[in-house]
PDB file of N, CA and C in Angstrom:
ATOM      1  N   UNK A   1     113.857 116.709  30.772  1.00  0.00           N
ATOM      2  CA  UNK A   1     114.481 117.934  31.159  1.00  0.00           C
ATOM      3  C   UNK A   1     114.041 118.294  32.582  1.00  0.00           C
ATOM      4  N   UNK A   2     115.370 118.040  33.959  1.00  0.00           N
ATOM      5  CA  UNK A   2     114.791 118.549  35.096  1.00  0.00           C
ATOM      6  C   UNK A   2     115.309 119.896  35.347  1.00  0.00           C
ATOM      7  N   UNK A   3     114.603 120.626  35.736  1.00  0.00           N
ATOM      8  CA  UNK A   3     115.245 122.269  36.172  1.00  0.00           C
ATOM      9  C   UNK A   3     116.079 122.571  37.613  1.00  0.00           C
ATOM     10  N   UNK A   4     116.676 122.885  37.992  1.00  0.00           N
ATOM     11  CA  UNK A   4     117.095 122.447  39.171  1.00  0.00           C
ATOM     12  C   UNK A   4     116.193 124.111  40.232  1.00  0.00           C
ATOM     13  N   UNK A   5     115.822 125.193  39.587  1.00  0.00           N
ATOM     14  CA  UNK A   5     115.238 126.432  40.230  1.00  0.00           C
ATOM     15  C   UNK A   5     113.756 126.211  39.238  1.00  0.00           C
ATOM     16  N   UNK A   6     114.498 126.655  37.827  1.00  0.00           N
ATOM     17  CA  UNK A   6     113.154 127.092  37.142  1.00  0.00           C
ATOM     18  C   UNK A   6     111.953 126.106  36.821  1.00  0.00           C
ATOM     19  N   UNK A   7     111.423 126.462  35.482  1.00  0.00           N
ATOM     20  CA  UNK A   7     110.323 125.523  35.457  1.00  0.00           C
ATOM     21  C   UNK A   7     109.660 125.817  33.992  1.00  0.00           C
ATOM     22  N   UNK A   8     108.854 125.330  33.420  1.00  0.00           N
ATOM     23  CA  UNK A   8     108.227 125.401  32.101  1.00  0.00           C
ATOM     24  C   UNK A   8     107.111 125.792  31.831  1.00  0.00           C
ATOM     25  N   UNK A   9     106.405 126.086  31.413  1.00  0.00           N
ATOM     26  CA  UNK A   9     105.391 126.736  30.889  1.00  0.00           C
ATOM     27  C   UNK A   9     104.566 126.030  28.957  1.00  0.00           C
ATOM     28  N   UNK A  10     103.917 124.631  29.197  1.00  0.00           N
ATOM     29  CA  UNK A  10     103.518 123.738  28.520  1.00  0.00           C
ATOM     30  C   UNK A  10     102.218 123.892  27.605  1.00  0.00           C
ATOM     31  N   UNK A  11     101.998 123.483  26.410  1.00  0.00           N
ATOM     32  CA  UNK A  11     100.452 122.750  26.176  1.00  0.00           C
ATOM     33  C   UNK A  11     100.641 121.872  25.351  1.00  0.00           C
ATOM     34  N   UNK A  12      99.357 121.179  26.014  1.00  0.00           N
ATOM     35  CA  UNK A  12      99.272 119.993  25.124  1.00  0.00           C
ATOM     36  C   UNK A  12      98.537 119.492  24.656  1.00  0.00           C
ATOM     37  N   UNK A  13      97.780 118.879  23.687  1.00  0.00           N
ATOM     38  CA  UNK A  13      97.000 118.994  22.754  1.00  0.00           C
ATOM     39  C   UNK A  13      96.269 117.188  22.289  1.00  0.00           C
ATOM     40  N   UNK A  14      95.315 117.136  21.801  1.00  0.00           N
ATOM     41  CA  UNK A  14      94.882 116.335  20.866  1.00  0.00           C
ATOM     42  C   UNK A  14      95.449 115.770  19.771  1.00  0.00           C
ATOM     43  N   UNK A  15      94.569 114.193  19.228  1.00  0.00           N
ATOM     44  CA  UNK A  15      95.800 113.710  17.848  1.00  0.00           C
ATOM     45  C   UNK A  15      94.929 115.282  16.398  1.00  0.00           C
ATOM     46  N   UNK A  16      93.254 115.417  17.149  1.00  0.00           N
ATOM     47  CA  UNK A  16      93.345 116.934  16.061  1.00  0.00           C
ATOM     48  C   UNK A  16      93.332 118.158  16.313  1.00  0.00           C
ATOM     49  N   UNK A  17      93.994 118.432  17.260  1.00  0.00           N
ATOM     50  CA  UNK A  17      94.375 119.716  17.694  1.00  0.00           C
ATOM     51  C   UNK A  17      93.135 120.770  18.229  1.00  0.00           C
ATOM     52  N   UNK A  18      92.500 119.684  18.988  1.00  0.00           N
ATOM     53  CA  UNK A  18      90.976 120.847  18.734  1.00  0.00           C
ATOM     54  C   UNK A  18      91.370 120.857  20.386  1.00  0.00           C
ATOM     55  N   UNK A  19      91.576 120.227  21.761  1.00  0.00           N
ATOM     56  CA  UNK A  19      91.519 120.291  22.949  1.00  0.00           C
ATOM     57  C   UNK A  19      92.755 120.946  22.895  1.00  0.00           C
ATOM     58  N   UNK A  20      93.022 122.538  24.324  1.00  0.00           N
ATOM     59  CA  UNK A  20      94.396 122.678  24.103  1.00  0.00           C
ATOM     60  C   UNK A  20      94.534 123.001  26.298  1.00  0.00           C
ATOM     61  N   UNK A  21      95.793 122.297  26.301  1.00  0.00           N
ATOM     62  CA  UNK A  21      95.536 121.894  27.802  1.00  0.00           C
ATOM     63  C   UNK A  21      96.896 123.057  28.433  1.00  0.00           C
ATOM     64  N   UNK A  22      97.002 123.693  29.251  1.00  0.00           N
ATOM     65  CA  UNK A  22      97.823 124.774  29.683  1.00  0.00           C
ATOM     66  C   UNK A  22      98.592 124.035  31.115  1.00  0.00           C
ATOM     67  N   UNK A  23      99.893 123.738  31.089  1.00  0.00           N
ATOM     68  CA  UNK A  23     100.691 123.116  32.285  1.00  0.00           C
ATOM     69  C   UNK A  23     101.548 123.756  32.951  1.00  0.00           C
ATOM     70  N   UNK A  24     102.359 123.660  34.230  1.00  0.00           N
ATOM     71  CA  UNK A  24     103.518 124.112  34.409  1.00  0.00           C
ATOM     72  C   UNK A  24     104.377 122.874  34.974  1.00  0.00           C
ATOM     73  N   UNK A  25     105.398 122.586  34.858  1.00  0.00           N
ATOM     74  CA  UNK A  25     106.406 121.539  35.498  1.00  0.00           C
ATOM     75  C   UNK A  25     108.031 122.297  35.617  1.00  0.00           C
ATOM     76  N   UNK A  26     109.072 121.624  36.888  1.00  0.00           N
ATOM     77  CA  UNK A  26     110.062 121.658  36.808  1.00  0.00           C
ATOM     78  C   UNK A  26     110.177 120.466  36.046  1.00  0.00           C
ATOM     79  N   UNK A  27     110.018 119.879  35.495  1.00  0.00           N
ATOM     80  CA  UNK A  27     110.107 118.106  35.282  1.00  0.00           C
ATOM     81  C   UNK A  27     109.757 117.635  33.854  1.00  0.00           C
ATOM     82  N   UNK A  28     109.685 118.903  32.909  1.00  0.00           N
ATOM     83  CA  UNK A  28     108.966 118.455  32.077  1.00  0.00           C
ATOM     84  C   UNK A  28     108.929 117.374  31.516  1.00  0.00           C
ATOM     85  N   UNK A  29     109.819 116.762  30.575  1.00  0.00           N
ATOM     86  CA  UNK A  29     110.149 115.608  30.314  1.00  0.00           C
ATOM     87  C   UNK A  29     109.035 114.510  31.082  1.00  0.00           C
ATOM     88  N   UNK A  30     109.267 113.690  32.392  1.00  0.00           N
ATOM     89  CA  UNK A  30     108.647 113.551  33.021  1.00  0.00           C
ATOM     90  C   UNK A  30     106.960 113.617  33.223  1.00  0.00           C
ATOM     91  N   UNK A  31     106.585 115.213  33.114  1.00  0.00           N
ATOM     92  CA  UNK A  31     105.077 115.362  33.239  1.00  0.00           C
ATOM     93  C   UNK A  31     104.486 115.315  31.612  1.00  0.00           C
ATOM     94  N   UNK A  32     105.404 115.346  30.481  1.00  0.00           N
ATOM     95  CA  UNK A  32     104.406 114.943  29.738  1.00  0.00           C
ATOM     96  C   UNK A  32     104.508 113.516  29.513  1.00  0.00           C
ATOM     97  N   UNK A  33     105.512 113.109  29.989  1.00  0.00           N
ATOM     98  CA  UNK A  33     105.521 111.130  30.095  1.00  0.00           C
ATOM     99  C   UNK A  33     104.549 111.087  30.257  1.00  0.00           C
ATOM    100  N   UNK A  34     104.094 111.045  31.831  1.00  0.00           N
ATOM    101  CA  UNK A  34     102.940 111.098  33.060  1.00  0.00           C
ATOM    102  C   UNK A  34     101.535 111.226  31.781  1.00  0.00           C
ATOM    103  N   UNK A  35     101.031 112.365  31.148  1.00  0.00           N
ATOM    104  CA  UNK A  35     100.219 112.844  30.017  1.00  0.00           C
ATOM    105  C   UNK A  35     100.003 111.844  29.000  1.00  0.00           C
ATOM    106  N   UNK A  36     101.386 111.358  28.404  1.00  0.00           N
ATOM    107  CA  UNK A  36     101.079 110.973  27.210  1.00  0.00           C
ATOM    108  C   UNK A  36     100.759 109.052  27.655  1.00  0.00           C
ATOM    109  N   UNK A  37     101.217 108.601  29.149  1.00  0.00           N
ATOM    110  CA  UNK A  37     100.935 107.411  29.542  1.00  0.00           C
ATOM    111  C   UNK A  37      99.750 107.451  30.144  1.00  0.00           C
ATOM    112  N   UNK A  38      98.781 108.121  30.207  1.00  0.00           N
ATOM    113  CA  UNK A  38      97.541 108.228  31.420  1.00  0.00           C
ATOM    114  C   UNK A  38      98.203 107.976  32.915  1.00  0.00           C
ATOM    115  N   UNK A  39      98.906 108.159  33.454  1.00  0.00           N
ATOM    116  CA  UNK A  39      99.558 107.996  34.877  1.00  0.00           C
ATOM    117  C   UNK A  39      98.696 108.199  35.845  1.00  0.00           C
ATOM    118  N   UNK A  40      97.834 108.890  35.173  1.00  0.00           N
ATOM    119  CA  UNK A  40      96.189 109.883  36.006  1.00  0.00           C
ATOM    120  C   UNK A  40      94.986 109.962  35.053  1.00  0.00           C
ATOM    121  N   UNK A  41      94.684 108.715  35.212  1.00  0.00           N
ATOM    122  CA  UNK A  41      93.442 108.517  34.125  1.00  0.00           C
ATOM    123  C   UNK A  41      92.509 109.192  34.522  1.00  0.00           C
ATOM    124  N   UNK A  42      92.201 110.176  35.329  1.00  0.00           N
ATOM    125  CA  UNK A  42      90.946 110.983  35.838  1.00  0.00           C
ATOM    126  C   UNK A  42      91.159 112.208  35.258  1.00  0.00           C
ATOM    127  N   UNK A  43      92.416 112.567  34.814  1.00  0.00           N
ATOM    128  CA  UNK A  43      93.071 113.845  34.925  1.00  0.00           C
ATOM    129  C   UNK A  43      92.265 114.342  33.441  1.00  0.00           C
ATOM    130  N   UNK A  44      92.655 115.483  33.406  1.00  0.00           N
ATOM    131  CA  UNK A  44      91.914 116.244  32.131  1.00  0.00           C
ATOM    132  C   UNK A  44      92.797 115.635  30.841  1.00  0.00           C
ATOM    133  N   UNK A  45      93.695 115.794  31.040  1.00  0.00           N
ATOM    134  CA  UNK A  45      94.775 115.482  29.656  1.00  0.00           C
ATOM    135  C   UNK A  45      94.489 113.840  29.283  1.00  0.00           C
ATOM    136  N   UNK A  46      93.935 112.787  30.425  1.00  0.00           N
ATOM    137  CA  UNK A  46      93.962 111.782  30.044  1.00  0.00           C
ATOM    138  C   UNK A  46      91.995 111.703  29.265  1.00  0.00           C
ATOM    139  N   UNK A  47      91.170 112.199  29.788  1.00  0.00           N
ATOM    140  CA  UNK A  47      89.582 112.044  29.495  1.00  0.00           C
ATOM    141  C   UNK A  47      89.984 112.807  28.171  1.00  0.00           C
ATOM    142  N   UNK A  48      90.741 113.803  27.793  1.00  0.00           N
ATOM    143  CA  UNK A  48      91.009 114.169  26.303  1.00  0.00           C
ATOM    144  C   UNK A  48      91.705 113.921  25.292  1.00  0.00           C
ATOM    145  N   UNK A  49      92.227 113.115  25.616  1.00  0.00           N
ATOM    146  CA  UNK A  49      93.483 112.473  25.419  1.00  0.00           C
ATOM    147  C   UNK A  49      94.663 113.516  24.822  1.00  0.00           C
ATOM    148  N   UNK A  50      95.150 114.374  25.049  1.00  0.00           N
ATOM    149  CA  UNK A  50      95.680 115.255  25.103  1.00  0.00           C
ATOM    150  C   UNK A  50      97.368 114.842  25.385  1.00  0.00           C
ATOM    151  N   UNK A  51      98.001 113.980  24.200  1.00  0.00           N
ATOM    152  CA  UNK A  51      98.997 113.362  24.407  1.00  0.00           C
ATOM    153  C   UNK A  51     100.174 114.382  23.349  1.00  0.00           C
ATOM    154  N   UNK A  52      99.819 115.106  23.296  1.00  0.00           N
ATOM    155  CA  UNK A  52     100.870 115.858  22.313  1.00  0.00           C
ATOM    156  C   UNK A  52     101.424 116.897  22.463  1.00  0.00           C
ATOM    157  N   UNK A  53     103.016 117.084  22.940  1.00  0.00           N
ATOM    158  CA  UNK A  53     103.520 118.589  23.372  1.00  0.00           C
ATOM    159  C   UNK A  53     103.710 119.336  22.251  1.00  0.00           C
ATOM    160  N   UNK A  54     102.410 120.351  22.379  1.00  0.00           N
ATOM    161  CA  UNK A  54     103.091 121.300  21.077  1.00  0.00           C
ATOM    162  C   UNK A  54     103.743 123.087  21.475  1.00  0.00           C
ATOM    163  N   UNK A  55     103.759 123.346  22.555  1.00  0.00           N
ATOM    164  CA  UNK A  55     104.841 124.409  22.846  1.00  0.00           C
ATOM    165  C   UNK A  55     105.258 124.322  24.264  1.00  0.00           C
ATOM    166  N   UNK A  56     106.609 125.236  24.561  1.00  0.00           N
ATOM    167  CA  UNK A  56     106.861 125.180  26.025  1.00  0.00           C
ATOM    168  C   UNK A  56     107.758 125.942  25.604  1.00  0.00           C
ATOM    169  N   UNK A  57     107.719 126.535  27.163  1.00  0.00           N
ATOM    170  CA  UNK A  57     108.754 127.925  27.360  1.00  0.00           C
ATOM    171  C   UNK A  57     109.358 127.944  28.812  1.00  0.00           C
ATOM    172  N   UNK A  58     110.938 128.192  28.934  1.00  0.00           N
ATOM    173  CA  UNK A  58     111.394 127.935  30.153  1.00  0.00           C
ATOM    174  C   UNK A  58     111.907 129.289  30.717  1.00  0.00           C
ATOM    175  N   UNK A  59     111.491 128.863  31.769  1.00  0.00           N
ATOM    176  CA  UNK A  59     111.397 129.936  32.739  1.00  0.00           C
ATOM    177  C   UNK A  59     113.043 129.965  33.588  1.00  0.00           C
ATOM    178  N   UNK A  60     113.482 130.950  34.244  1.00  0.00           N
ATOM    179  CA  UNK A  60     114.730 130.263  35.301  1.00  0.00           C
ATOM    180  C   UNK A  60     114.544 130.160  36.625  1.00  0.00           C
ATOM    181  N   UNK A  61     112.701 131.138  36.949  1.00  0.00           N
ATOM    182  CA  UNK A  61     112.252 130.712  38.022  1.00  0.00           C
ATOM    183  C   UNK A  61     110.985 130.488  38.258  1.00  0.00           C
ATOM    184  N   UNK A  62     111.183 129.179  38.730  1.00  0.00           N
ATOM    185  CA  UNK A  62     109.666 128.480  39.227  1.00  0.00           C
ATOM    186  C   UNK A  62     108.095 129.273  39.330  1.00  0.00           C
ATOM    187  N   UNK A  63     109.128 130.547  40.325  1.00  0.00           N
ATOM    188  CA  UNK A  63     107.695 131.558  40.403  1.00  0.00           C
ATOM    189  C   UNK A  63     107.555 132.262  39.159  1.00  0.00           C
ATOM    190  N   UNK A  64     108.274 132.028  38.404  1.00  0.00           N
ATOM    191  CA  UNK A  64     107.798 133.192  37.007  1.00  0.00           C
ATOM    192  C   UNK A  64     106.927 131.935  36.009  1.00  0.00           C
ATOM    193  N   UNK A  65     106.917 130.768  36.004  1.00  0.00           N
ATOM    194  CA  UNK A  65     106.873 130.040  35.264  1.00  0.00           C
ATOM    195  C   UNK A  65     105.219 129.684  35.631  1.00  0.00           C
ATOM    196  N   UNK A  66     105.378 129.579  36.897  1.00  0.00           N
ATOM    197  CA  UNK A  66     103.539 129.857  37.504  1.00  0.00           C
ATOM    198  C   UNK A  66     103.005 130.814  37.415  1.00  0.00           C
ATOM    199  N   UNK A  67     103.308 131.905  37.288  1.00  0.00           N
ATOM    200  CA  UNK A  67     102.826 133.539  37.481  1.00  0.00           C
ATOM    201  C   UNK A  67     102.170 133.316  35.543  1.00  0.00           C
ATOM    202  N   UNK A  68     103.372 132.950  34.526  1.00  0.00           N
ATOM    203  CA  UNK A  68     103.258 132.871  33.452  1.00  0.00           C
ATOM    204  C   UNK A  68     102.008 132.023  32.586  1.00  0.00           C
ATOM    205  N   UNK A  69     102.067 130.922  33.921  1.00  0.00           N
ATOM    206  CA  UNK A  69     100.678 129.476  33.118  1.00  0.00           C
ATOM    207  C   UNK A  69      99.555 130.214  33.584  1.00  0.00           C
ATOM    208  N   UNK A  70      99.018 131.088  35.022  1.00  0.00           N
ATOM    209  CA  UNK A  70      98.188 131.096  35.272  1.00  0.00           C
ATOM    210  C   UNK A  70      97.586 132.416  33.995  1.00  0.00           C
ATOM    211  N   UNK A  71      98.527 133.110  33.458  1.00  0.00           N
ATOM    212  CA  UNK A  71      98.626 134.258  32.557  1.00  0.00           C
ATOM    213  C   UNK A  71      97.764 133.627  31.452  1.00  0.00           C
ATOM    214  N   UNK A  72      98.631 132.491  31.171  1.00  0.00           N
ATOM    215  CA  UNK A  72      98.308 131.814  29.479  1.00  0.00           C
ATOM    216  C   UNK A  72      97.070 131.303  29.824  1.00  0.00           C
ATOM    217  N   UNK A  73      96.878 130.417  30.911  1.00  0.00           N
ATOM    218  CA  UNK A  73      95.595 129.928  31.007  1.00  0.00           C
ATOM    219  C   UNK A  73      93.960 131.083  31.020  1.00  0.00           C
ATOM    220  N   UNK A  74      94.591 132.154  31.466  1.00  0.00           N
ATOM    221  CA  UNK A  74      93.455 133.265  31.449  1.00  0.00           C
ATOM    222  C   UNK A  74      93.157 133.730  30.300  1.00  0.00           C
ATOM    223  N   UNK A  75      94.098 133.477  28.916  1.00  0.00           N
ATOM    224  CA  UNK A  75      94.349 134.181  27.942  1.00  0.00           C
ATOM    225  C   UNK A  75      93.378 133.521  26.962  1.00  0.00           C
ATOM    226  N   UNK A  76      92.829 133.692  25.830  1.00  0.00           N
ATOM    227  CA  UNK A  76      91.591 132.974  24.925  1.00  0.00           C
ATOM    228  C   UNK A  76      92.775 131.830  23.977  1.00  0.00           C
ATOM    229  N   UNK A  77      92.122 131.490  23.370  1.00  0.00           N
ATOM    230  CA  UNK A  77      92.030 129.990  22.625  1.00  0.00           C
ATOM    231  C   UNK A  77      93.048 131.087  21.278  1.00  0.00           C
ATOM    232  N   UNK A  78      92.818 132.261  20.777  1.00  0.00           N
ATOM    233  CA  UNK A  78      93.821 132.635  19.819  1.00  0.00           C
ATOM    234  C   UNK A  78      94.975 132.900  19.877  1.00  0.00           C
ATOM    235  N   UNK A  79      95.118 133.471  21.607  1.00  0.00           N
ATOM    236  CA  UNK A  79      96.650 133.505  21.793  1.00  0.00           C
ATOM    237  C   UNK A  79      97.268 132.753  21.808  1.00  0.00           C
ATOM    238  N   UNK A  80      96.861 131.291  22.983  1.00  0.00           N
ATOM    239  CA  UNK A  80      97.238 130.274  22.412  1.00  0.00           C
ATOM    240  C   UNK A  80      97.779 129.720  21.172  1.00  0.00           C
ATOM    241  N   UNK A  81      97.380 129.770  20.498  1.00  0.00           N
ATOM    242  CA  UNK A  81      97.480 129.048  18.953  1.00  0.00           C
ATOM    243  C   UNK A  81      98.489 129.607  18.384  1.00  0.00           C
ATOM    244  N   UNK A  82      98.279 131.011  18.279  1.00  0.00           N
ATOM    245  CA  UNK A  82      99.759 131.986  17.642  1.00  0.00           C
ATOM    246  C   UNK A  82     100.464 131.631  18.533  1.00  0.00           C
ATOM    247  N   UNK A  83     100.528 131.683  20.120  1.00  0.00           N
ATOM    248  CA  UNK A  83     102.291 130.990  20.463  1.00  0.00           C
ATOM    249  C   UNK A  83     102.654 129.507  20.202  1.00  0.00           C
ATOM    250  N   UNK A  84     101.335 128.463  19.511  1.00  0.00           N
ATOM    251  CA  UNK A  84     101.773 127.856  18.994  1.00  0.00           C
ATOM    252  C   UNK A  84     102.498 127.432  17.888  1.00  0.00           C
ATOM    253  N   UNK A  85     102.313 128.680  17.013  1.00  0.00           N
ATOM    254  CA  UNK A  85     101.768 128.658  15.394  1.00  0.00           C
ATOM    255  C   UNK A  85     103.430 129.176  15.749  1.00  0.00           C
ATOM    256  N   UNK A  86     103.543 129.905  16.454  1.00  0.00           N
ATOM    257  CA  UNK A  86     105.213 130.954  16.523  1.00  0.00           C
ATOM    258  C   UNK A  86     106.106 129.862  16.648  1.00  0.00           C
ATOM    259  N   UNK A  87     105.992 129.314  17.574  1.00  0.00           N
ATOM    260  CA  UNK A  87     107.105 128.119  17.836  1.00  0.00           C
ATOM    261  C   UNK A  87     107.122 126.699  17.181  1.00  0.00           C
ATOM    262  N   UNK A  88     106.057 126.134  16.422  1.00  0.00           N
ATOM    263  CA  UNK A  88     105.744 125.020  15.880  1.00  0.00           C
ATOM    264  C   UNK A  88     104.763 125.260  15.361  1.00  0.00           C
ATOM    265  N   UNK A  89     104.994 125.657  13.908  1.00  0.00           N
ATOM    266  CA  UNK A  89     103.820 125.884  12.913  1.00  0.00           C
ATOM    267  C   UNK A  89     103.372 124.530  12.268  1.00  0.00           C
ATOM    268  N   UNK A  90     103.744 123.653  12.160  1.00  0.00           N
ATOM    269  CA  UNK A  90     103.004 122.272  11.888  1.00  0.00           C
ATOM    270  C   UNK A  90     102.464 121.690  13.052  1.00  0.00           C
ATOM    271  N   UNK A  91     102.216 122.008  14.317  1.00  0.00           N
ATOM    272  CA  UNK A  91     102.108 121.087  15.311  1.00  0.00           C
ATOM    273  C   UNK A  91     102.541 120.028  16.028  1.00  0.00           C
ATOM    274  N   UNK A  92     104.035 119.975  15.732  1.00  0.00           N
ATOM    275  CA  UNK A  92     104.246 118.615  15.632  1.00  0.00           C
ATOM    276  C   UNK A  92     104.636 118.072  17.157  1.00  0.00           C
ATOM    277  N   UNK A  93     104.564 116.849  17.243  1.00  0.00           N
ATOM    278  CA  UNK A  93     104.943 116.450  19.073  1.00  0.00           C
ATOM    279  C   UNK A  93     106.564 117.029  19.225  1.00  0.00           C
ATOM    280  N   UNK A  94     106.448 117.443  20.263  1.00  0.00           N
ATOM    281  CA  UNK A  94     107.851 118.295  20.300  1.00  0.00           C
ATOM    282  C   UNK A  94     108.446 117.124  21.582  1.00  0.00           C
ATOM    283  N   UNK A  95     107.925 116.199  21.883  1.00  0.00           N
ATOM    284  CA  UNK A  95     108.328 115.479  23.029  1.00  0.00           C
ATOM    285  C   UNK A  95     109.525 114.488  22.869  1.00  0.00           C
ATOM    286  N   UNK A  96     109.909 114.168  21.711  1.00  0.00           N
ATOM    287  CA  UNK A  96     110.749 113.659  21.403  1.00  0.00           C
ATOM    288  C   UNK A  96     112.306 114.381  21.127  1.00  0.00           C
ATOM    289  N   UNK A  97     112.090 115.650  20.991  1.00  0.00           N
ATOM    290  CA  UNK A  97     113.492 116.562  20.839  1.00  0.00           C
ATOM    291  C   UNK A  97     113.151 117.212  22.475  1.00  0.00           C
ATOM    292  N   UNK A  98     112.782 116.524  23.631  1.00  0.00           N
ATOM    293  CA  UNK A  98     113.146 116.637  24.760  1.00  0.00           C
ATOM    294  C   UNK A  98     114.377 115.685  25.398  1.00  0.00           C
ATOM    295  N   UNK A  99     114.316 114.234  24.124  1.00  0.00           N
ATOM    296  CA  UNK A  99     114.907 113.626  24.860  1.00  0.00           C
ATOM    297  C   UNK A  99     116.226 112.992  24.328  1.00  0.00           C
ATOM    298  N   UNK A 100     116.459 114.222  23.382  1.00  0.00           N
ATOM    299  CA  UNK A 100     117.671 114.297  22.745  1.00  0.00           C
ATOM    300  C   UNK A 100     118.462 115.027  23.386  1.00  0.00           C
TER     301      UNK A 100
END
């Protein structure tokens, strides 16, 4: 999924859900490829292995979509989870109904 203005608002997770990693991309599709292939084996998502999209939210502009990650990223480990739990209550990799 490329955005042609906006942008996404991501996390991504562990095979047990204990690491939870906060992203933004126009590109998503793409940047969790990048994630779930190590593309950046230094990167945090790859040392955790943090290969699993379990929520995302689209923005229609880029700047709201950054304004939004730096939000979530400030936010604790429970909010997280309930906007996970809201949108995908099993956890499941959502990366594959990207590319349908």
């Amino acid at each position: 999924m490329v955005f042609q203005q906006g942008g996404c608002v991501y996390i991504m997770t562990n095979k047990l859900n204990k690491v939870l990693y906060v992203g933004v991309s126009s590109d998503l599709t793409g940047r969790v490829w990048d994630h779930k292939n190590k593309t950046y084996p230094k990167s945090f998502t790859a040392r955790y292995n943090c290969n699993k999209l379990v929520y995302y939210i689209f923005y229609p502009r880029i700047e709201e979509a950054i304004a939004a990650e730096k939000a979530l990223k400030g936010s604790n480990r429970k909010h997280k989870q309930q906007l996970i739990n809201d949108l995908n209550p099993g956890w499941n990799d959502l990366y594959d109904s990207l590319l349908d």
